[in-house]
Protein backbone atom coordinates (compact mmCIF):
# COMPACT_ATOMS: atom_id res chain seq x y z
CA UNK A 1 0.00 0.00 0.00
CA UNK A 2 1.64 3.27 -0.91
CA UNK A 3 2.04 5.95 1.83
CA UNK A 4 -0.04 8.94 1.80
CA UNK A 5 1.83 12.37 1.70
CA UNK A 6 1.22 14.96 4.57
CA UNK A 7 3.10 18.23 5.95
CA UNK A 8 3.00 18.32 9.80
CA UNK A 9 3.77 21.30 11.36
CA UNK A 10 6.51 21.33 13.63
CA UNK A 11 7.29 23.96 16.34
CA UNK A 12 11.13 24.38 17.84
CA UNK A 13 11.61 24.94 21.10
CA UNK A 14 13.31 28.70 20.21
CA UNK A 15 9.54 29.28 18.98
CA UNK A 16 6.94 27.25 21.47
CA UNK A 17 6.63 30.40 23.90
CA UNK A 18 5.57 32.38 20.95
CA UNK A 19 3.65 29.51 19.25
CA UNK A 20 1.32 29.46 21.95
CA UNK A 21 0.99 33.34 22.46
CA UNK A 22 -0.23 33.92 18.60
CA UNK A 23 -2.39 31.09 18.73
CA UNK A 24 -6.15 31.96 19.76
CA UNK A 25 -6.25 28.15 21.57
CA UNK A 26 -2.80 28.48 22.82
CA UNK A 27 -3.73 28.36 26.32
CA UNK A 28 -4.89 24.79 25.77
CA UNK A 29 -1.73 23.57 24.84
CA UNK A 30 0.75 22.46 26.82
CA UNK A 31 3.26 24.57 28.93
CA UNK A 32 6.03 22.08 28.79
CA UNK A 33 7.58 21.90 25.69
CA UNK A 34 9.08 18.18 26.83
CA UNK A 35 4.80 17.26 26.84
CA UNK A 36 4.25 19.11 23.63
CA UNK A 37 7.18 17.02 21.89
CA UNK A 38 5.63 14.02 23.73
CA UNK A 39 2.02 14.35 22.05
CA UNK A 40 3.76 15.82 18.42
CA UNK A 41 5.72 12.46 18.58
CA UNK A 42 2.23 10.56 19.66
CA UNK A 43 0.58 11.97 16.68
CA UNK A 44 3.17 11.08 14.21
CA UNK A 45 3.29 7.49 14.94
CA UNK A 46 -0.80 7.37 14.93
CA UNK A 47 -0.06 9.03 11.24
CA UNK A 48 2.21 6.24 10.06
CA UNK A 49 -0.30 3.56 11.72
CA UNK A 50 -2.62 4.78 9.37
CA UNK A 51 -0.62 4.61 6.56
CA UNK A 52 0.49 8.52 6.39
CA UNK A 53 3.83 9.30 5.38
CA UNK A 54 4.34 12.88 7.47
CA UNK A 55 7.13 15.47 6.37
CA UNK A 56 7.85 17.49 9.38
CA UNK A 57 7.44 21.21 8.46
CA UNK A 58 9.14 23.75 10.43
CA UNK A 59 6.20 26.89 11.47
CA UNK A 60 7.95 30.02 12.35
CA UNK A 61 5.00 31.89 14.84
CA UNK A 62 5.06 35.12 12.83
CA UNK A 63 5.29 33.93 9.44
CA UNK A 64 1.94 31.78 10.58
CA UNK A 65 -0.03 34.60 11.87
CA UNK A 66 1.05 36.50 8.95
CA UNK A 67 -0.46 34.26 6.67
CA UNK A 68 -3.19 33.98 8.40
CA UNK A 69 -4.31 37.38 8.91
CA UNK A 70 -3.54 37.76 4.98
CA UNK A 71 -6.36 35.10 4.29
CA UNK A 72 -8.62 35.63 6.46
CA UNK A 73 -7.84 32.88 9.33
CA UNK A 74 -7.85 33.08 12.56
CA UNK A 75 -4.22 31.78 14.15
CA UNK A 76 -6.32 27.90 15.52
CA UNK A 77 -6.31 24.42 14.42
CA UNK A 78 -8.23 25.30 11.48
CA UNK A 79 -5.93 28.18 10.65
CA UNK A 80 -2.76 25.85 11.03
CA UNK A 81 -4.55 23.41 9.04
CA UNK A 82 -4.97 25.80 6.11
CA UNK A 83 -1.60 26.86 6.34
CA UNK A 84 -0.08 23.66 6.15
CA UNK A 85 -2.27 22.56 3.14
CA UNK A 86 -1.17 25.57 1.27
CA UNK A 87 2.77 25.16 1.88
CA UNK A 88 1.61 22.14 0.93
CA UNK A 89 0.58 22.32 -2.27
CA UNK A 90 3.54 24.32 -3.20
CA UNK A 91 5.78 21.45 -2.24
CA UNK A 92 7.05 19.04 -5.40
CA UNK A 93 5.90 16.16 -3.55
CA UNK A 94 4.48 12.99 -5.78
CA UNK A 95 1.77 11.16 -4.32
């Protein structure tokens, strides 16, 4: 079965503090970047179980909420969502 293609947004630890302060449901993710890594590492494997092939994409906070405000998101899951699909589609990758 072939993989399925995804980006997966990735924050560093440089950026989590900001991360969470542009994001409108930042204050329901972790504090602790250690439990943040935990869960993004969680989510990846659940994405391979599933037959996903994820490419880690790095998110820099202000070039997010830039986007964002440009299209008319707000900076939440759906906003990261549509951010991701649109690098996304720019990227050269074959499905």
């Amino acid at each position: 079965m072939a993989k399925i293609p995804a980006v997966v947004g990735f924050i560093s630890r440089e950026d989590y503090v900001e991360f969470r302060s542009i994001c409108d449901d930042g204050g329901g993710m972790p504090s602790d970047y250690k439990l943040f890594l935990k869960n993004y590492n969680q989510e990846l494997g659940e994405l391979r179980a599933r037959g996903v092939s994820p490419t880690q994409m790095n998110i820099k906070p202000g070039e997010l909420a830039a986007w964002c405000k440009a299209n008319g998101h707000t900076v939440d899951s759906a906003g990261r969502a549509a951010y991701a699909n649109f690098v996304f589609s720019g990227l050269n990758i074959k499905k």
